[in-house]
Every structure is written in C-alpha cells, then in structure tokens.
PDB file of N, CA and C in Angstrom:
ATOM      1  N   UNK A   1     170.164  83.190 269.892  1.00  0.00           N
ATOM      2  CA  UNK A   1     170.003  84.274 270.836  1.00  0.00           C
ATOM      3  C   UNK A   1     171.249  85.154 270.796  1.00  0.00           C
ATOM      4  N   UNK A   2     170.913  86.361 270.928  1.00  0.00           N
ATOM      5  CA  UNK A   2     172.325  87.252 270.902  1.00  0.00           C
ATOM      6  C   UNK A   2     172.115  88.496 271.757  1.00  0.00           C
ATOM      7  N   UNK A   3     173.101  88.919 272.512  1.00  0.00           N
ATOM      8  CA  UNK A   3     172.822  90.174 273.320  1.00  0.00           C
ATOM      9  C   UNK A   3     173.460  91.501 272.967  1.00  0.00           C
ATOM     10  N   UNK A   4     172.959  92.258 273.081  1.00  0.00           N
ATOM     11  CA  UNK A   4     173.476  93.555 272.566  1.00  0.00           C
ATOM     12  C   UNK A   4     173.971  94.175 273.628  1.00  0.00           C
ATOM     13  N   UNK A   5     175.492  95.154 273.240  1.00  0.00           N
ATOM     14  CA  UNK A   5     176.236  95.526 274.199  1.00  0.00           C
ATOM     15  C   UNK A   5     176.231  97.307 273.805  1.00  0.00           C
ATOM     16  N   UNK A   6     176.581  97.924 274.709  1.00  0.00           N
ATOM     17  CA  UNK A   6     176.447  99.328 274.577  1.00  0.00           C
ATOM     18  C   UNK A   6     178.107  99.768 275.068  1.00  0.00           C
ATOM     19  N   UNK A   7     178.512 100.206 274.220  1.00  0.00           N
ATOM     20  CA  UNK A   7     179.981 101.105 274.445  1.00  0.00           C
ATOM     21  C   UNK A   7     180.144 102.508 274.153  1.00  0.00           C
ATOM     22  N   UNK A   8     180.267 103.267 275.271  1.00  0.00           N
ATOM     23  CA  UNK A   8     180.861 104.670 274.436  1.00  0.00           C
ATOM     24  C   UNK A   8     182.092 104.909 274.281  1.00  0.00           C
ATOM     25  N   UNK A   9     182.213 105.483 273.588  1.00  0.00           N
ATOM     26  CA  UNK A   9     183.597 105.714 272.810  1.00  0.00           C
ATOM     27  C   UNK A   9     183.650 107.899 272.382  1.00  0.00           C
ATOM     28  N   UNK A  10     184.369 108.035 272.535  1.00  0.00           N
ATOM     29  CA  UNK A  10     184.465 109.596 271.657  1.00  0.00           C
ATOM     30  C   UNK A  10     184.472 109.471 270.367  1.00  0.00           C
ATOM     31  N   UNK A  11     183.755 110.521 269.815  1.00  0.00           N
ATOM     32  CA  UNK A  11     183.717 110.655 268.562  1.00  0.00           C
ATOM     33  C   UNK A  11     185.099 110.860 267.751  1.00  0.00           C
ATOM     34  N   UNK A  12     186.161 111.203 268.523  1.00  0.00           N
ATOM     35  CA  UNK A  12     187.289 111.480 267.858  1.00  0.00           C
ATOM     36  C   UNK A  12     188.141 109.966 267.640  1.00  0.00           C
ATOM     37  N   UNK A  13     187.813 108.573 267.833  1.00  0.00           N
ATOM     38  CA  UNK A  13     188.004 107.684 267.592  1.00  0.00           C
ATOM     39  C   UNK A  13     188.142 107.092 266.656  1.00  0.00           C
ATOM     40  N   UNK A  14     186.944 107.292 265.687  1.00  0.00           N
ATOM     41  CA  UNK A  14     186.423 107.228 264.544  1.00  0.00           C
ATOM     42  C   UNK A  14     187.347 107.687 263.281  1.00  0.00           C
ATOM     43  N   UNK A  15     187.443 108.882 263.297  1.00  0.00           N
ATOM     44  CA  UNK A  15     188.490 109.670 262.281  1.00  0.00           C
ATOM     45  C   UNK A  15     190.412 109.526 262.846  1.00  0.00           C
ATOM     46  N   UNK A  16     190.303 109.207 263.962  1.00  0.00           N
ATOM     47  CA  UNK A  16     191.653 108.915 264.234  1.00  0.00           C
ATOM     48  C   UNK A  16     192.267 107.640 263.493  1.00  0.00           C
ATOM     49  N   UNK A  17     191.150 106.382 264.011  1.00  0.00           N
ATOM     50  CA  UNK A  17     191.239 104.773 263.258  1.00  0.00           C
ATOM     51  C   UNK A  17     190.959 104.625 261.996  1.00  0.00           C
ATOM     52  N   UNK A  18     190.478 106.001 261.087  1.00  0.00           N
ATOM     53  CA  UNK A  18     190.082 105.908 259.653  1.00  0.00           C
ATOM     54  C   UNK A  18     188.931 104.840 259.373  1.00  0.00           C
ATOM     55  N   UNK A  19     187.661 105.307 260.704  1.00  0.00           N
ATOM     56  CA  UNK A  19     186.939 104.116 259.935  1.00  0.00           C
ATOM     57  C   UNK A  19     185.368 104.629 260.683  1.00  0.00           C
ATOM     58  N   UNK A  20     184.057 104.184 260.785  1.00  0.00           N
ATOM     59  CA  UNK A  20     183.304 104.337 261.173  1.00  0.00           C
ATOM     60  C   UNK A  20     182.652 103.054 262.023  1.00  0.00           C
ATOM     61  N   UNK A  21     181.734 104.107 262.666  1.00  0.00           N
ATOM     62  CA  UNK A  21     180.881 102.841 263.909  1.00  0.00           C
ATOM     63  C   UNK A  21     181.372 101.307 263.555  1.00  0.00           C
ATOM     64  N   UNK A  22     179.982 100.915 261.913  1.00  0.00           N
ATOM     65  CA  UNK A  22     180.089  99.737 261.663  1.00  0.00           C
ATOM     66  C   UNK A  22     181.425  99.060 261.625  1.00  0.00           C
ATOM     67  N   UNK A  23     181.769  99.766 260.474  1.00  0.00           N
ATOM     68  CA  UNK A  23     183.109  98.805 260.648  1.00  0.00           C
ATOM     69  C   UNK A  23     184.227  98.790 261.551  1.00  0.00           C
ATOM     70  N   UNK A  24     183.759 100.231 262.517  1.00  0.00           N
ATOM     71  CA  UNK A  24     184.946  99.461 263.973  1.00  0.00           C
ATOM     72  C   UNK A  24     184.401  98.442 264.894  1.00  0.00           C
ATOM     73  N   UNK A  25     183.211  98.556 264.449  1.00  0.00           N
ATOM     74  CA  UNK A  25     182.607  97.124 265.034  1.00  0.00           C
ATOM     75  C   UNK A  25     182.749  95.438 265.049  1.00  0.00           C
ATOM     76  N   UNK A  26     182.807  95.238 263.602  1.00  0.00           N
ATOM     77  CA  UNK A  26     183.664  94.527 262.690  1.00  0.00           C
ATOM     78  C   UNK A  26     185.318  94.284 263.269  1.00  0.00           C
ATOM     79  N   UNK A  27     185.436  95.366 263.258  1.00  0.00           N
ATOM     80  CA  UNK A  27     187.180  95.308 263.444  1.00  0.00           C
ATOM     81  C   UNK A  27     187.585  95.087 264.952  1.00  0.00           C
ATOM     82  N   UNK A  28     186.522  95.430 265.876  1.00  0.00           N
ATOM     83  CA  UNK A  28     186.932  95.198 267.190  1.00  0.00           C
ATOM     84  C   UNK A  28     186.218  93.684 267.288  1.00  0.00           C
ATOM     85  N   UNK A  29     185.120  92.847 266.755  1.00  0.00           N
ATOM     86  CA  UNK A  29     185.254  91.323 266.706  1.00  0.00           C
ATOM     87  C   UNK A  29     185.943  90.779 266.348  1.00  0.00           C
ATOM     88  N   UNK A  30     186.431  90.971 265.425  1.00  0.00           N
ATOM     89  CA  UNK A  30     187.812  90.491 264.720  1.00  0.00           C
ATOM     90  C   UNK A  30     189.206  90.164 265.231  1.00  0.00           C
ATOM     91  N   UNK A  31     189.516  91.576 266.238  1.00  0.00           N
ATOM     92  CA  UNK A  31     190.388  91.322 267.020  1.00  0.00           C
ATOM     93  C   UNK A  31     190.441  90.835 268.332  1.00  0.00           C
ATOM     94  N   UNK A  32     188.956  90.555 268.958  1.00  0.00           N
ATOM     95  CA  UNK A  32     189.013  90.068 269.902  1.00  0.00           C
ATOM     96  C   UNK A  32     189.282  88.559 269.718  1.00  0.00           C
ATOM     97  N   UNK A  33     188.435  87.775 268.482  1.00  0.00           N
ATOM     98  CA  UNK A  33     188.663  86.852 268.075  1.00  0.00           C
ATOM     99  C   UNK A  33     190.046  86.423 267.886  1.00  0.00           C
ATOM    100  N   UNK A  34     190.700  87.112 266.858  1.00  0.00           N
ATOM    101  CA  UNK A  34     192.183  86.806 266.949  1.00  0.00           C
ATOM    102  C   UNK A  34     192.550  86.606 268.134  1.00  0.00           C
ATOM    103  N   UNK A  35     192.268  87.680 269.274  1.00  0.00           N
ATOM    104  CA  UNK A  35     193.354  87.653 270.622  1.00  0.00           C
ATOM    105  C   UNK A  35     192.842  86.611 271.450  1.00  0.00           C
ATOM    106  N   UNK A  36     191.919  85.898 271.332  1.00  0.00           N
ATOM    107  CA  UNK A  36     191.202  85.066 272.305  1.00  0.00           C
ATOM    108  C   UNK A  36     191.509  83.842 271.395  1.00  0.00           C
ATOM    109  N   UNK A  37     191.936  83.447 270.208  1.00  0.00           N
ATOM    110  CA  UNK A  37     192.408  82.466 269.531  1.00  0.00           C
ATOM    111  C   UNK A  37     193.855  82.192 270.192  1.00  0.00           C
ATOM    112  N   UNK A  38     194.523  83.614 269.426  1.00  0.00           N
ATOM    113  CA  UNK A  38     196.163  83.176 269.998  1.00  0.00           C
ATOM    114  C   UNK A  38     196.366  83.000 271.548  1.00  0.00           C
ATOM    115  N   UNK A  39     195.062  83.255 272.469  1.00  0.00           N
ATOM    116  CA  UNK A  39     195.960  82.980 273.975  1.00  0.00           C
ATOM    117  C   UNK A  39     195.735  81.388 274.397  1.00  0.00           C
ATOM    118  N   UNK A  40     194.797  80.681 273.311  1.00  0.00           N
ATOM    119  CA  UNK A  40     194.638  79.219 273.194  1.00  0.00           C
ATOM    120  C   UNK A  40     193.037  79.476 274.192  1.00  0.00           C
ATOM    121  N   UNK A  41     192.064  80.473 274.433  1.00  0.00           N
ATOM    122  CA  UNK A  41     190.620  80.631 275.149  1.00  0.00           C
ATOM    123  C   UNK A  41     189.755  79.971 273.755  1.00  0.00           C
ATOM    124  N   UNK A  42     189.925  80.056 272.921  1.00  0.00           N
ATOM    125  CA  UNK A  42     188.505  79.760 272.019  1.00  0.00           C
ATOM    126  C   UNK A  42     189.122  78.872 270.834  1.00  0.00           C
ATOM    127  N   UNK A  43     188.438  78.013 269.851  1.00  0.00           N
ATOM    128  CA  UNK A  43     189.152  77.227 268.540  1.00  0.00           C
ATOM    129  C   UNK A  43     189.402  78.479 267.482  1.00  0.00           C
ATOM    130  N   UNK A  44     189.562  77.739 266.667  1.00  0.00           N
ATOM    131  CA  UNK A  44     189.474  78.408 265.354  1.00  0.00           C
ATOM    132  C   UNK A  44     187.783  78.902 264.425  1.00  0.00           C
ATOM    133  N   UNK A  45     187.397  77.652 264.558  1.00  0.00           N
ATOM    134  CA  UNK A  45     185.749  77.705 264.380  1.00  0.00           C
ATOM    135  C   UNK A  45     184.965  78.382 265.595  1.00  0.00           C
ATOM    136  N   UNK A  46     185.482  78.660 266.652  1.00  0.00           N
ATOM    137  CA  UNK A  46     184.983  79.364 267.550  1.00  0.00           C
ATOM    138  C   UNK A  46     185.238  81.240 267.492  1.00  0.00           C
ATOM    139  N   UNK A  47     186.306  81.422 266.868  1.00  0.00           N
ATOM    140  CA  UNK A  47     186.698  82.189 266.659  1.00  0.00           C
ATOM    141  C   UNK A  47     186.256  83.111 265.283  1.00  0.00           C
ATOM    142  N   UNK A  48     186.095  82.137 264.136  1.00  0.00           N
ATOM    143  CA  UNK A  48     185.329  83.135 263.218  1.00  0.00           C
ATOM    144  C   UNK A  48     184.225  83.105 263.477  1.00  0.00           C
ATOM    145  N   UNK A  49     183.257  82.280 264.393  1.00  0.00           N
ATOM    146  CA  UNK A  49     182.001  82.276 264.608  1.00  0.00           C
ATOM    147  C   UNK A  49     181.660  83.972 265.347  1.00  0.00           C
ATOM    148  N   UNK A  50     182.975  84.354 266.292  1.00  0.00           N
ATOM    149  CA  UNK A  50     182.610  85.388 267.213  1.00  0.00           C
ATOM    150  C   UNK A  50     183.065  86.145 265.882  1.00  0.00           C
ATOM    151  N   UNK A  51     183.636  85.950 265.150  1.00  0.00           N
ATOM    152  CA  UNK A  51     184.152  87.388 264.675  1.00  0.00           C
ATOM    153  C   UNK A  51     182.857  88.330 263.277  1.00  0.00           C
ATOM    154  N   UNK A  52     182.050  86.390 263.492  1.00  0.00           N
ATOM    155  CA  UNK A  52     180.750  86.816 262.037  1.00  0.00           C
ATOM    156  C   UNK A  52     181.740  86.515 260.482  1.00  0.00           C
ATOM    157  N   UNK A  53     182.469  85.965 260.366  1.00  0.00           N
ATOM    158  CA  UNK A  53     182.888  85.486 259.515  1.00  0.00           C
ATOM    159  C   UNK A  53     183.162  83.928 259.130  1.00  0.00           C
ATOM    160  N   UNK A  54     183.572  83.437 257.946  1.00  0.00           N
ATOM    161  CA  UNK A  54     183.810  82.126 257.683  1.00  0.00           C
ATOM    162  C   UNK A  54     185.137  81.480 258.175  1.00  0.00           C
ATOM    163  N   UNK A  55     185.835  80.240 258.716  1.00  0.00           N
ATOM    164  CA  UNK A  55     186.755  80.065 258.847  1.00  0.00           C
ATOM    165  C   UNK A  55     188.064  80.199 257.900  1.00  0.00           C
ATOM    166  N   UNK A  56     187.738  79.854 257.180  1.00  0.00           N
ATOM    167  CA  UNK A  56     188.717  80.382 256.220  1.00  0.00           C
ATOM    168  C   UNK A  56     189.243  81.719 255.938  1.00  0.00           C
ATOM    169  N   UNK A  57     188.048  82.801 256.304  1.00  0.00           N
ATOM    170  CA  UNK A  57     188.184  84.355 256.409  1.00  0.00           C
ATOM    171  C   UNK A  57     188.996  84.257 257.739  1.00  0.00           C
ATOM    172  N   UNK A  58     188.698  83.695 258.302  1.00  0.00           N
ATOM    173  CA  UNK A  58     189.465  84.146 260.084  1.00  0.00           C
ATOM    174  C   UNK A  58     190.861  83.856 259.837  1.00  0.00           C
ATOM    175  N   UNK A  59     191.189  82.421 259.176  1.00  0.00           N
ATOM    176  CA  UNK A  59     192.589  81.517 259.293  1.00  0.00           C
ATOM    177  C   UNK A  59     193.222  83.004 258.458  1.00  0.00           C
ATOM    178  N   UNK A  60     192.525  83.503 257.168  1.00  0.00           N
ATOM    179  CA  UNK A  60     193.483  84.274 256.108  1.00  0.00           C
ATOM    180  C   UNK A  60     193.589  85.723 256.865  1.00  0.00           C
ATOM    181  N   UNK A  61     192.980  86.136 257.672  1.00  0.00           N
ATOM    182  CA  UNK A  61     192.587  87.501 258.265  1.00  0.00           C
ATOM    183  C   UNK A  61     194.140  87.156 259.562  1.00  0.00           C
ATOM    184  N   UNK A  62     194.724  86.140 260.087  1.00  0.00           N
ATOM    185  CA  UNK A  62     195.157  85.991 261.465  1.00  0.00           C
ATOM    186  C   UNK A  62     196.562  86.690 260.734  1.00  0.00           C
ATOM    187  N   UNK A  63     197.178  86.380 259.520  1.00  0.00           N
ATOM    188  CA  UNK A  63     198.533  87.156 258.905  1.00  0.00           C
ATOM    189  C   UNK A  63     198.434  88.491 259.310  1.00  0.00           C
ATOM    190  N   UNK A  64     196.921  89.355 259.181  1.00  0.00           N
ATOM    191  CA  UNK A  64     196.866  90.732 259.554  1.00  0.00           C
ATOM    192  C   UNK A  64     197.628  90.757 260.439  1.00  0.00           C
ATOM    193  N   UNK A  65     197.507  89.929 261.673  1.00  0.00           N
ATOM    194  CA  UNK A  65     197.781  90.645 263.076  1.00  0.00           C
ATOM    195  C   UNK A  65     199.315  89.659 263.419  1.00  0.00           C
ATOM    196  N   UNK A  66     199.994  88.782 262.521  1.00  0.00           N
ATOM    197  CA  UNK A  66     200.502  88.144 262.798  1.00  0.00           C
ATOM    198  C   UNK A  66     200.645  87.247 263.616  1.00  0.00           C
ATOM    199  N   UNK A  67     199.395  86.395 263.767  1.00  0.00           N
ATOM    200  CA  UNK A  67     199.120  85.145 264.510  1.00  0.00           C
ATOM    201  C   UNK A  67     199.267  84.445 263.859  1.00  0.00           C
ATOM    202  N   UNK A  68     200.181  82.854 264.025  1.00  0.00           N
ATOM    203  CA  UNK A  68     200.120  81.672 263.221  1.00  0.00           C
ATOM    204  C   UNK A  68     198.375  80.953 263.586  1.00  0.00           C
ATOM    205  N   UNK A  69     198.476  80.339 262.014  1.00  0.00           N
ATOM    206  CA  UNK A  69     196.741  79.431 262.426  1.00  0.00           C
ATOM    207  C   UNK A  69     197.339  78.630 263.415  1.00  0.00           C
ATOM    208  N   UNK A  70     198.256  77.994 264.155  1.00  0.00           N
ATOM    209  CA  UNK A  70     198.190  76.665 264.154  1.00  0.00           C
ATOM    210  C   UNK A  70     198.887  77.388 265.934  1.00  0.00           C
ATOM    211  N   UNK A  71     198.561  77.078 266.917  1.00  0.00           N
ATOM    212  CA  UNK A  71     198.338  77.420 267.995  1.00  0.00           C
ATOM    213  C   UNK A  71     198.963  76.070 269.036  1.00  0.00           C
ATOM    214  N   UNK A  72     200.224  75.639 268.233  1.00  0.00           N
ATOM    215  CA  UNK A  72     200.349  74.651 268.721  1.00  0.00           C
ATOM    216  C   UNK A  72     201.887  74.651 269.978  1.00  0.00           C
ATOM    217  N   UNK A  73     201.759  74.044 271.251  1.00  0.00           N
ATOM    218  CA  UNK A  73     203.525  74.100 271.797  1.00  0.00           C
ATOM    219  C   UNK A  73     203.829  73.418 270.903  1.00  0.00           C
ATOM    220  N   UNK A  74     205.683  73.048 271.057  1.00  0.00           N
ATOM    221  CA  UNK A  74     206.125  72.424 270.666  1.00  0.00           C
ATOM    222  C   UNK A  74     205.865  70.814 270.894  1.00  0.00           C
ATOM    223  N   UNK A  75     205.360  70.609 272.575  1.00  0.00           N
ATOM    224  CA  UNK A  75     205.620  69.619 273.042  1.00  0.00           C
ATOM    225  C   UNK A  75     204.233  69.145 272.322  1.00  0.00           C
ATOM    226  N   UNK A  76     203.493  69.802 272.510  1.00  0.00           N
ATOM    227  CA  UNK A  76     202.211  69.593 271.769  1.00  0.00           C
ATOM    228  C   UNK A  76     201.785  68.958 270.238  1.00  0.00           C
ATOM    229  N   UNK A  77     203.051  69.862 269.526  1.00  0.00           N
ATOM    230  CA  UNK A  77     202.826  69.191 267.962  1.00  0.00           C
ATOM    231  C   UNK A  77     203.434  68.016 268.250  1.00  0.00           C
ATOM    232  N   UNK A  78     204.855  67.879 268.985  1.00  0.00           N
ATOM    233  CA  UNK A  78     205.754  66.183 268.761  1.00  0.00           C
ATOM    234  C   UNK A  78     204.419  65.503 269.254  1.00  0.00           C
ATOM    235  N   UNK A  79     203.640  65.777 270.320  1.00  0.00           N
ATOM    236  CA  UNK A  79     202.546  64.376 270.323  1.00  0.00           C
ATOM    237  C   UNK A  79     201.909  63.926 269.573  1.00  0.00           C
ATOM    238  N   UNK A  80     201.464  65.258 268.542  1.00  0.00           N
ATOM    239  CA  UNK A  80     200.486  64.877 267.276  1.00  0.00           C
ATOM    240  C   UNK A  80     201.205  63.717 266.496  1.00  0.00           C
ATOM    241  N   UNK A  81     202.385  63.947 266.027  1.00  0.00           N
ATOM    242  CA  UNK A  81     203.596  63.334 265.467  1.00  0.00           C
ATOM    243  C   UNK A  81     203.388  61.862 265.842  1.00  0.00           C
ATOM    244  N   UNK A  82     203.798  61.702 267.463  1.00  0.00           N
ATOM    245  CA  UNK A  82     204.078  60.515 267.812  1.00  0.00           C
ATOM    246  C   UNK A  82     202.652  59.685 267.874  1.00  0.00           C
ATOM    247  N   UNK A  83     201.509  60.166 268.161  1.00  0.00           N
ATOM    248  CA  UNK A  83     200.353  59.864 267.841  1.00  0.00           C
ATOM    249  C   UNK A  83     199.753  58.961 266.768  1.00  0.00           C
ATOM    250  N   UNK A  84     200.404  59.515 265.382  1.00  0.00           N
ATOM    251  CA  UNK A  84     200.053  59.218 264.307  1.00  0.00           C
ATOM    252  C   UNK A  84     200.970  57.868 263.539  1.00  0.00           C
ATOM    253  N   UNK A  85     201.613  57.483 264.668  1.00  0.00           N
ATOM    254  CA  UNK A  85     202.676  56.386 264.273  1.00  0.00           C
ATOM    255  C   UNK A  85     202.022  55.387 264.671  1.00  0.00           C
TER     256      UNK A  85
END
C-alpha cells in the first residue's frame, strides 16, 4: 500500500536545483532518508527502503551528505566490543 502526497513548490525551484519534478523527487527521498537515518528515527534497511533504493545504494549515497553508515555513540560501540568477549 502506498499513499500519494501532493506538494507545491514554484516553478522557479526546479531550474534553481538544476533538476526536474522526477528527480527532485528522488532527491528529496533520499534526503529525508539520510536525515531520518543520521538522527538514529529509522535503520539503515529502513532507510533505503524509504528512499526506493538498495541498501548498499543508501550506505554509498550517505558520503554525499556526509553521514557515517555506522550511527553508533561511543558508549554504544564499547558495548558492542564488550559484548563480543
């Protein structure tokens, strides 16, 4: 199931961002995905799912915006660490 959303925007948007409808469409999932990844709201697989891409496209796409894949505190990774002992 999927719902369709309606946004207006000015036409002068378009030629400002160097790009059209579709692919600012594209580009605004993309970044919501990223931004809802890095604030720790959604996974990684949750994240290329919203964005319509593969995970691996999302993990290689996050350098664009300079997000690390790995979304981890510090205190957070030492547990993984101590975990695995």
């Amino acid at each position: 199931m999927s719902i369709q959303l309606t946004i207006d925007l000015p036409e002068e948007v378009f030629p400002i961002l160097r790009t059209n409808p579709n692919n600012f469409i594209k580009e605004m999932r993309l970044a919501a995905a990223v931004k809802w990844f890095e604030i720790g709201k959604i996974s990684q697989a949750k994240a290329a799912e919203l964005a319509g891409i593969s995970r691996q496209e999302f993990i290689d796409s996050l350098s664009n915006f300079q997000v690390s894949p790995i979304q981890m505190t510090p205190k957070e990774l030492a547990a993984e660490f101590l975990e695995d002992d």
